[in-house]
Protein backbone atom coordinates (compact mmCIF):
# COMPACT_ATOMS: atom_id res chain seq x y z
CA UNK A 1 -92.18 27.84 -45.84
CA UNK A 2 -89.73 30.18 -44.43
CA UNK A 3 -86.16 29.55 -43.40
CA UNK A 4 -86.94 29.67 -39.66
CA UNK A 5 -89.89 27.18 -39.79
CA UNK A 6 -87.89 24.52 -41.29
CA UNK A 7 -85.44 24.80 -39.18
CA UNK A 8 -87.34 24.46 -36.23
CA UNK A 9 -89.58 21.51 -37.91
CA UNK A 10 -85.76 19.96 -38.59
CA UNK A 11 -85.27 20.63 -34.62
CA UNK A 12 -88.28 19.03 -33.89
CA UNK A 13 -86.70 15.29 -35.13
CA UNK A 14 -84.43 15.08 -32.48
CA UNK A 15 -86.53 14.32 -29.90
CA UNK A 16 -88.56 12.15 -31.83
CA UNK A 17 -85.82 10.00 -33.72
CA UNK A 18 -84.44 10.00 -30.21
CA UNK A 19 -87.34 8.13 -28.90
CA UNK A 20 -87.04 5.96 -31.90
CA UNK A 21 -83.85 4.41 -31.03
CA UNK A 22 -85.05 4.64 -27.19
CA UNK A 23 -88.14 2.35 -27.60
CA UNK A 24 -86.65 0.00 -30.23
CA UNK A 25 -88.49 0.96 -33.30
CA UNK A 26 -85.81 0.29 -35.32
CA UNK A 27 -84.01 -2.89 -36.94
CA UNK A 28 -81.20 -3.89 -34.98
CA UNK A 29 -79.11 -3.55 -37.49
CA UNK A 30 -79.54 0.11 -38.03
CA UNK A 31 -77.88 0.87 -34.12
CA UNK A 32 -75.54 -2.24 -34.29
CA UNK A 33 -72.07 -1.84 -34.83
CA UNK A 34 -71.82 -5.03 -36.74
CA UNK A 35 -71.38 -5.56 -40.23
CA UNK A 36 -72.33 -8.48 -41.08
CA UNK A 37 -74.38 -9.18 -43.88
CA UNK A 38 -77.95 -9.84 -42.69
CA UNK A 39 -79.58 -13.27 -43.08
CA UNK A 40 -83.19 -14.66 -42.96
CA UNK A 41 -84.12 -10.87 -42.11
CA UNK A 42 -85.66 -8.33 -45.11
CA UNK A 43 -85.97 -4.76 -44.00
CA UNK A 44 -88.32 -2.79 -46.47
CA UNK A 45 -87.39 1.21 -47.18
CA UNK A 46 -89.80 3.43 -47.78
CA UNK A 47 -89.22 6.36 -50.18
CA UNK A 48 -91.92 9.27 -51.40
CA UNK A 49 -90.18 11.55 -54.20
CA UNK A 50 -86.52 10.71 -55.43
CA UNK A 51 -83.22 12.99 -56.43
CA UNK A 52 -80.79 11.09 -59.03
CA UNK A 53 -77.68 11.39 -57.18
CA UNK A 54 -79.05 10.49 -53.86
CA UNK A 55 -81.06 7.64 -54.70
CA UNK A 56 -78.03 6.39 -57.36
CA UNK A 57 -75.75 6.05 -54.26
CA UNK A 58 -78.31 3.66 -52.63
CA UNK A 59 -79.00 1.56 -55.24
CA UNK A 60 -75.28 1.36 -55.96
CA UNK A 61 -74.60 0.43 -52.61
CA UNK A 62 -77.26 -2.04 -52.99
CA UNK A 63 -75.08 -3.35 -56.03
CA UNK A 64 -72.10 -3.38 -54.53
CA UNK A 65 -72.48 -5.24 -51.39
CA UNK A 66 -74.57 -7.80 -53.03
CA UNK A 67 -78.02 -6.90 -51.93
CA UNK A 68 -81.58 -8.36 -54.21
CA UNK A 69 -84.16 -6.18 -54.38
CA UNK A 70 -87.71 -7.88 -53.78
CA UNK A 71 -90.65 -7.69 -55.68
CA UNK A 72 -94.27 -8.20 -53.31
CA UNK A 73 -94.48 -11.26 -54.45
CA UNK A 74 -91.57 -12.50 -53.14
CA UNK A 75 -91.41 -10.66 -49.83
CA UNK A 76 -94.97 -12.16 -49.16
CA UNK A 77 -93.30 -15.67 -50.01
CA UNK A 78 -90.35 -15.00 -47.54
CA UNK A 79 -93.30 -13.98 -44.88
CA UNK A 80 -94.93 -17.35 -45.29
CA UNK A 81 -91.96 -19.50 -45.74
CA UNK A 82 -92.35 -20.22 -49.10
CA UNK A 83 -89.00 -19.42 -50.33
CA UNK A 84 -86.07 -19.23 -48.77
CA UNK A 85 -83.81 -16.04 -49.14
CA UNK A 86 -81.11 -15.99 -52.02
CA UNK A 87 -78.37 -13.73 -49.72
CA UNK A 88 -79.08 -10.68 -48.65
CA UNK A 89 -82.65 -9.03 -49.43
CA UNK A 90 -84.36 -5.65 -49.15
CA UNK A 91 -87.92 -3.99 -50.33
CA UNK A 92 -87.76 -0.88 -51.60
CA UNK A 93 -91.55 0.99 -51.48
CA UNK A 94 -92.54 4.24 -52.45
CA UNK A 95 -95.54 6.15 -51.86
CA UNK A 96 -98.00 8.69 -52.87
CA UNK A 97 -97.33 8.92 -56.50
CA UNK A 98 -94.50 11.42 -57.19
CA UNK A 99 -93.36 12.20 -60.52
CA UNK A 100 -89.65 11.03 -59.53
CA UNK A 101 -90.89 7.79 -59.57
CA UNK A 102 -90.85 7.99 -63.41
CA UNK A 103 -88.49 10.82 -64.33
CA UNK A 104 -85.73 9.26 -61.39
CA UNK A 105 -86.53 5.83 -60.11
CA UNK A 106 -87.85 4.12 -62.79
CA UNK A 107 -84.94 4.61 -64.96
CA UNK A 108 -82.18 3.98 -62.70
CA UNK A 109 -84.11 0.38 -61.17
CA UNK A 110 -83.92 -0.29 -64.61
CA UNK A 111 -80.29 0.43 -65.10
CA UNK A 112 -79.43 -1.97 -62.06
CA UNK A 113 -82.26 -4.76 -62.89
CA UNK A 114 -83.90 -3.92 -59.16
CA UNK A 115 -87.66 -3.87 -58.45
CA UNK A 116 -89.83 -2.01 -56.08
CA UNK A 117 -93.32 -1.43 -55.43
CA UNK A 118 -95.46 1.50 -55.01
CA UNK A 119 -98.41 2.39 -53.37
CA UNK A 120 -100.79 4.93 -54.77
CA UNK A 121 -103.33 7.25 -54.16
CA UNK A 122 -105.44 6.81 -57.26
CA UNK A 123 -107.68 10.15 -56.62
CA UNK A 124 -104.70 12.23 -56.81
CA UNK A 125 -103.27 10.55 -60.74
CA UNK A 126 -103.14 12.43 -63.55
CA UNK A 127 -105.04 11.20 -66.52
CA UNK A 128 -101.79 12.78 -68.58
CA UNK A 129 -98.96 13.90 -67.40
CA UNK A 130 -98.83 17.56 -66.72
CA UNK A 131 -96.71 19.83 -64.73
CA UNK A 132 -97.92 18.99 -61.34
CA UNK A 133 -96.37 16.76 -59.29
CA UNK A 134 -98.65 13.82 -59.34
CA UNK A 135 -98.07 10.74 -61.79
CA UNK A 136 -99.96 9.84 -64.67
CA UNK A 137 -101.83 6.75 -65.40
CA UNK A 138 -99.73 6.44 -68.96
CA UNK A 139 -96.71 6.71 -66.64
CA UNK A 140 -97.77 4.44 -64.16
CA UNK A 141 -98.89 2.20 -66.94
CA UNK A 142 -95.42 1.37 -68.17
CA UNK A 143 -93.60 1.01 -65.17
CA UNK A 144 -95.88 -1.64 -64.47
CA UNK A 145 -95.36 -3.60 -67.71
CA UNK A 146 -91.65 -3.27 -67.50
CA UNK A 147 -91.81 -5.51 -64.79
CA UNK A 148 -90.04 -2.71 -62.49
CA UNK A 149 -92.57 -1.51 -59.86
CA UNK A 150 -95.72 -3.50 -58.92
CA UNK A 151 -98.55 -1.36 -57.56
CA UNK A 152 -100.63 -1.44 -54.36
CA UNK A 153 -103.16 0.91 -52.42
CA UNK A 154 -101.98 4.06 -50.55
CA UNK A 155 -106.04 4.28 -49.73
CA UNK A 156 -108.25 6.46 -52.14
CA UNK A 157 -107.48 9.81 -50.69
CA UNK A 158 -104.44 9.65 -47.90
CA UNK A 159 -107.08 11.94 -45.97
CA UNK A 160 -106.53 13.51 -42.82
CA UNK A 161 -109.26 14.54 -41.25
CA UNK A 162 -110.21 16.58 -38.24
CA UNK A 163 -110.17 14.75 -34.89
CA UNK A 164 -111.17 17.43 -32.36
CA UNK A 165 -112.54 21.32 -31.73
CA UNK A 166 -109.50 22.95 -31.00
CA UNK A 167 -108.38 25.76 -33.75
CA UNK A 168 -104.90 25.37 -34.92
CA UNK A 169 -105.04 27.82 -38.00
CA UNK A 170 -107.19 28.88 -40.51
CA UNK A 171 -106.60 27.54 -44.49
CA UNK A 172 -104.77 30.66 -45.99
CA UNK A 173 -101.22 30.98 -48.32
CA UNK A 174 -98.64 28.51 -47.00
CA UNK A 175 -100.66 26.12 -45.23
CA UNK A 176 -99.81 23.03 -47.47
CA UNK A 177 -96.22 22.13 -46.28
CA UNK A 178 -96.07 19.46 -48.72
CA UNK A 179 -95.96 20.25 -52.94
CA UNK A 180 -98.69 17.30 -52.93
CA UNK A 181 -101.31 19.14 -50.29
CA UNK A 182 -101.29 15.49 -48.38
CA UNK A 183 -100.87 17.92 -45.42
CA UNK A 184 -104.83 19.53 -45.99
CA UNK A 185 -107.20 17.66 -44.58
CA UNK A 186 -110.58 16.90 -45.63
CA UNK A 187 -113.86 18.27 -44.72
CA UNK A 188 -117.76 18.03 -46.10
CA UNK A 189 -119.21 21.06 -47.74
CA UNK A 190 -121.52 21.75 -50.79
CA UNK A 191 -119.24 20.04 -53.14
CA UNK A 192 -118.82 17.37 -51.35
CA UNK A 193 -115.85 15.58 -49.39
CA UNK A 194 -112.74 17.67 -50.82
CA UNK A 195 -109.36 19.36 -49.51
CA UNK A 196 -109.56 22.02 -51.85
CA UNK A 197 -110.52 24.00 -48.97
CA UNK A 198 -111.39 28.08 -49.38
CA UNK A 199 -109.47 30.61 -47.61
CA UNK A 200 -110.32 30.94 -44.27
CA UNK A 201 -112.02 28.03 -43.60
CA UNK A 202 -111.12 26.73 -39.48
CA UNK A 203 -108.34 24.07 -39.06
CA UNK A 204 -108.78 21.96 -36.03
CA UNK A 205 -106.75 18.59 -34.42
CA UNK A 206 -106.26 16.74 -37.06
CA UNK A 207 -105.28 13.15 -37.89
CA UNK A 208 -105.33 10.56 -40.37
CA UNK A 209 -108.28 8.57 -41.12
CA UNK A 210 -107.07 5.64 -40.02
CA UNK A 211 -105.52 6.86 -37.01
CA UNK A 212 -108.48 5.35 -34.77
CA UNK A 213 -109.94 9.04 -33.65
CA UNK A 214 -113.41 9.10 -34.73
CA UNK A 215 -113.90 12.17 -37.24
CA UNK A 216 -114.56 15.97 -35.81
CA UNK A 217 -117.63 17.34 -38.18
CA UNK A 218 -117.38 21.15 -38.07
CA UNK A 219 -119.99 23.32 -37.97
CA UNK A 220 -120.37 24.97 -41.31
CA UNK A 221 -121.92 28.05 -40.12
CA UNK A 222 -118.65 29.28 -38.32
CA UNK A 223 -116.57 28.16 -41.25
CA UNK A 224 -118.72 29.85 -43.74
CA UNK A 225 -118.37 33.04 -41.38
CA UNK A 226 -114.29 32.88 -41.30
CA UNK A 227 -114.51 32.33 -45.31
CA UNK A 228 -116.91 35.05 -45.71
CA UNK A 229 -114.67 37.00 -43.72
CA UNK A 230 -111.47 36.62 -45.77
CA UNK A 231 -113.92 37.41 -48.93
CA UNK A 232 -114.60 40.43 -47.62
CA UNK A 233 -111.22 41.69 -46.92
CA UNK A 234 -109.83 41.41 -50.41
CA UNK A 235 -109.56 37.28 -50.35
CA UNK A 236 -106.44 35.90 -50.29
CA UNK A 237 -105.09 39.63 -50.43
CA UNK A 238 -106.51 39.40 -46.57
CA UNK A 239 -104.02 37.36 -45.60
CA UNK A 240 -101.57 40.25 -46.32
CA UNK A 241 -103.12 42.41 -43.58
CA UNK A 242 -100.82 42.32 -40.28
CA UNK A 243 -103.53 42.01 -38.00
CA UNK A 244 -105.23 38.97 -40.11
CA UNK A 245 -104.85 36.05 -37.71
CA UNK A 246 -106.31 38.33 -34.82
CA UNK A 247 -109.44 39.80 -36.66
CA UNK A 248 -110.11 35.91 -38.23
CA UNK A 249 -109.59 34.97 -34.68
CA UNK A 250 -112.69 36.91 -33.49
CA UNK A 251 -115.01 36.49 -36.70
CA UNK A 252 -114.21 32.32 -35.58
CA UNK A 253 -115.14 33.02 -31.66
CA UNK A 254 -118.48 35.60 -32.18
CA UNK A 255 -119.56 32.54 -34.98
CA UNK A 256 -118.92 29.90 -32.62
CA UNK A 257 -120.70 31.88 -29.61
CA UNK A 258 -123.62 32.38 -32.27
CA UNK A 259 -123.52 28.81 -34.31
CA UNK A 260 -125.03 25.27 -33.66
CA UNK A 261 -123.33 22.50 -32.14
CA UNK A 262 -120.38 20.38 -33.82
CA UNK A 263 -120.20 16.63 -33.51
CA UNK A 264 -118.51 13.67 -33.84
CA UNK A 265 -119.26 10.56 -35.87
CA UNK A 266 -120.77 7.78 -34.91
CA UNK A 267 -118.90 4.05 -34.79
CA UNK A 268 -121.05 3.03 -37.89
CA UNK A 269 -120.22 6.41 -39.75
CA UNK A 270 -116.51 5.67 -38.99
CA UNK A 271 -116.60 2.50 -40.07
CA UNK A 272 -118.00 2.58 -42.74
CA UNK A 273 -116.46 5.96 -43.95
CA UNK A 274 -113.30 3.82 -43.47
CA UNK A 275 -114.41 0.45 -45.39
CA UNK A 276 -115.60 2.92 -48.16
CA UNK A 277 -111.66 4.39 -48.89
CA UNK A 278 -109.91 0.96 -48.31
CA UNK A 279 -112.40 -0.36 -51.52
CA UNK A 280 -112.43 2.52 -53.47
CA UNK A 281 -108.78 2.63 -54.22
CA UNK A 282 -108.42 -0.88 -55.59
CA UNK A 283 -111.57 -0.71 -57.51
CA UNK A 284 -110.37 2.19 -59.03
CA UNK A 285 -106.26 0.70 -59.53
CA UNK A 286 -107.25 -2.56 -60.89
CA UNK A 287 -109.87 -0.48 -63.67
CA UNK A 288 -106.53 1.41 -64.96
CA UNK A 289 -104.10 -0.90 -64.37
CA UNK A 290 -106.08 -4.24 -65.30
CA UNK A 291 -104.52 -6.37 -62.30
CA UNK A 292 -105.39 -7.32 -58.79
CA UNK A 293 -104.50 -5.15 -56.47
CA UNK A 294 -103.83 -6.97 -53.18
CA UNK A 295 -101.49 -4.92 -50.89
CA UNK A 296 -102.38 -1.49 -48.97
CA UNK A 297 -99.96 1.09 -47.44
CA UNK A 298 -101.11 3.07 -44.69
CA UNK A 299 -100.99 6.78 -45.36
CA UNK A 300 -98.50 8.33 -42.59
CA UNK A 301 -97.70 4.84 -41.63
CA UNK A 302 -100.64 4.68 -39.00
CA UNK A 303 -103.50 2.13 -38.14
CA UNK A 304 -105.72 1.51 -35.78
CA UNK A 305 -106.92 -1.99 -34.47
CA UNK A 306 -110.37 -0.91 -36.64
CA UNK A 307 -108.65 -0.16 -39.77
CA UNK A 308 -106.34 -3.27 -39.34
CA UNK A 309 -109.69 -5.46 -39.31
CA UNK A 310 -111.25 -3.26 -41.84
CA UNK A 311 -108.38 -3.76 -44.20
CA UNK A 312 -108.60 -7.82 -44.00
CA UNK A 313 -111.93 -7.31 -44.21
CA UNK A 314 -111.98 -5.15 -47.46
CA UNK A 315 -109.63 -8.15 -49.37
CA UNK A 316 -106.29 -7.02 -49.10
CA UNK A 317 -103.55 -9.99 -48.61
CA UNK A 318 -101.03 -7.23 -46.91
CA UNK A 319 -100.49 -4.18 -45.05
CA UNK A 320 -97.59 -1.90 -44.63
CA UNK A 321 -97.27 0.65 -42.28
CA UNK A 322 -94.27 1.80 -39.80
CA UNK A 323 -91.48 0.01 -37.56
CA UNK A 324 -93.06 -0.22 -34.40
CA UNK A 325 -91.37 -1.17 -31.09
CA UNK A 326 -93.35 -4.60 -31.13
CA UNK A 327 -92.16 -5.27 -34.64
CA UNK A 328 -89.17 -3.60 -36.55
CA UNK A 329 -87.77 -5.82 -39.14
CA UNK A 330 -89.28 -8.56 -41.02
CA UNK A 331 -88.73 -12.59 -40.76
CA UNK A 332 -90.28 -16.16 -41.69
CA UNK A 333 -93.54 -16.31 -39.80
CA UNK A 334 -94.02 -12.82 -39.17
CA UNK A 335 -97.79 -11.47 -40.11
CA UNK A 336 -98.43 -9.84 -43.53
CA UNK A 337 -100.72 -7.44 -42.33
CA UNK A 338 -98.75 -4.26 -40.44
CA UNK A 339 -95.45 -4.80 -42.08
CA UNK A 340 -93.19 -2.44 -40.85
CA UNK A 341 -90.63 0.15 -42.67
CA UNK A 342 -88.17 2.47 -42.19
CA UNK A 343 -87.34 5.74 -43.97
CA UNK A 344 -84.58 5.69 -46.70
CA UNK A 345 -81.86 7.46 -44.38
CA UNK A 346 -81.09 4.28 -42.89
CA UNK A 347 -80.30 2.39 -46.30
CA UNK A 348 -76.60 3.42 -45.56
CA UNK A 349 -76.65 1.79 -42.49
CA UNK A 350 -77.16 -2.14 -43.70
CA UNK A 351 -73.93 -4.36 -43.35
CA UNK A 352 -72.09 -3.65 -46.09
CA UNK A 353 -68.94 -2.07 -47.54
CA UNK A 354 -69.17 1.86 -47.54
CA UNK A 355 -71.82 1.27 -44.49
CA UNK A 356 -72.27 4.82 -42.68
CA UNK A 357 -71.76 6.09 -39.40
CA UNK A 358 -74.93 6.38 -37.97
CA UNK A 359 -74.13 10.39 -36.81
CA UNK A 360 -73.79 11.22 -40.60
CA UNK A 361 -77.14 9.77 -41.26
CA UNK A 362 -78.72 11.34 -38.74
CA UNK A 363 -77.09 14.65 -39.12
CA UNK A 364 -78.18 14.29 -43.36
CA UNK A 365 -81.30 13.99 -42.17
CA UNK A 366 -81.69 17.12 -40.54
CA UNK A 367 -80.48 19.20 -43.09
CA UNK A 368 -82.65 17.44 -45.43
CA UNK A 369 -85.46 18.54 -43.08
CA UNK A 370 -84.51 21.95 -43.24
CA UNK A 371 -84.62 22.24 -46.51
CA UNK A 372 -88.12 20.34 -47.32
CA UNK A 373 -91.25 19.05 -45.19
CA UNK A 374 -91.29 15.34 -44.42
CA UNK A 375 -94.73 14.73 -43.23
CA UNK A 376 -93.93 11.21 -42.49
């Protein structure tokens, strides 16, 4: 991604964190100029890929100022009132399934006897490790039997899908924002359901799946015309041409002139397209891993009211998704299903010695964003 287009994506968090803060959807500790140490109240951080130095300031600060880390099991007992709180408590989560986890997290939780849990996307795991940026199932493997992390369900795919017939691009070189492709969604073709998509092929609104929007099915004749057309023009050489976006542009508009009629899916189709990924990813954990796997994280941190009931429904004891204006910390009582998080940034800003101005944070995070996508 070039310089200027992460700087304007970093640009693009002001208004939005902004809003944050406006409408509440964070812990009142993060805005609070208090420091003292929090009681009967267990925010839960959510990280995706890890940097040593970074992530050994949090946990140190953690460590210092007398913080436990929780495992699940324990932060569902605090929900239900099962256990009281031993001072001070946190839940670190991770998601996806990035490398760091073992090269950088696993280590250093180890060095400070702290847990966390992740929540993967089993489709995505390496068999062995390899160069990419996905875990491994041998890696996985023994940060679970170290007693470390404890794993959960990021769904089977983290799919987004297409929600609507406006064009927003086409697939070409330097769609995929993020080094794990999270960021392409998923269509149907001859090979199936799959976001390894071929140059050229029509990107349209797009959401997650279990953002609520019923799914946009394409129509494969005018996305077999725009990938026909970048195949004729040299492939992914096309994309070199100056005038590429314009002459895909009108290959996409004579096909769609010419070509059948898109459609939506049905409620059953969505439902049970829905049902399918929620299942598939703890049948397919608990085969590797040879545990239950009870919890589920929502991919972006978004749910509808359908894949709230779908996820009860499918046997998990617990959801996590995002701090929400209705709900942005975690106490005795409060529902397991929809816990909500907040990013890592804000570790800094629990009571504690060394605790942050909340400027700093903010202004980290921005440069951060300049520097890399966040898609969450």
């Amino acid at each position: 991604m070039g310089v200027n287009r992460k700087i304007a994506n970093a640009l693009k968090e002001l208004p939005i964190e902004a809003g944050r803060f406006v409408h509440g959807r964070y812990p009142r500790f993060v805005g609070s100029p208090s420091n003292r140490l929090l009681a009967q109240e267990v925010p839960v951080f959510m990280f995706h890929s890890v940097e040593r130095d970074s992530f050994e300031e949090q946990l140190a600060y953690l460590r210092r100022n007398g913080y436990r880390t929780l495992t699940l099991e324990a932060f569902m007992a605090f929900l239900r009132g099962d256990v009281p709180l031993d001072g001070p408590s946190v839940l670190l989560t991770f998601d996806d399934g990035h490398k760091s986890w073992f090269e950088v997290a696993y280590p250093l939780l180890r060095t400070y006897d702290f847990r966390a849990a992740g929540f993967l996307v089993p489709n995505f795991i390496r068999d062995v490790p390899d160069a990419g940026p996905w875990l491994s199932w041998p890696e996985i493997l023994e940060m679970q039997q170290s007693g470390v992390m404890t794993f959960g369900s990021h769904t089977a795919r983290h799919d987004q899908v297409f929600v609507g017939p406006d064009l927003c691009d086409f697939f070409r070189p330097g769609f995929a924002q993020s080094a794990m492709s999270l960021d392409v969604p998923w269509i149907d073709d001859e090979r199936g359901y799959t976001n390894r998509l071929r140059w050229g092929t029509p990107i349209y609104s797009r959401a997650s799946r279990l953002a609520g929007a019923p799914r946009f099915l394409d129509d494969a004749k005018v996305r077999e015309a725009c990938i026909g057309w970048v195949a004729r023009n040299g492939g992914e050489a096309a994309f070199a041409r100056p005038d590429w976006r314009q002459a895909l542009s009108r290959e996409f508009k004579a096909a769609s002139a010419a070509g059948g009629a898109p459609r939506w899916e049905s409620p059953q189709e969505q439902r049970r397209a829905i049902l399918d990924g929620l299942l598939e990813a703890p049948r397919i954990l608990e085969e590797k891993l040879g545990t239950p796997v009870q919890h589920l994280c929502y991919p972006w941190g978004v749910a509808s009211d359908l894949a709230l009931a779908l996820s009860r429904e499918a046997g998990y004891l617990s959801s996590f998704g995002a701090a929400a204006a209705g709900r942005n910390s975690n106490r005795t009582g409060d529902a397991p299903f929809g816990v909500p998080r907040i990013k890592d940034d804000y570790l800094f800003r629990l009571p504690g010695e060394g605790r942050r101005p909340l400027l700093n944070i903010f202004l980290a995070k921005l440069r951060r964003r300049a520097r890399q996508l966040d898609i969450y």
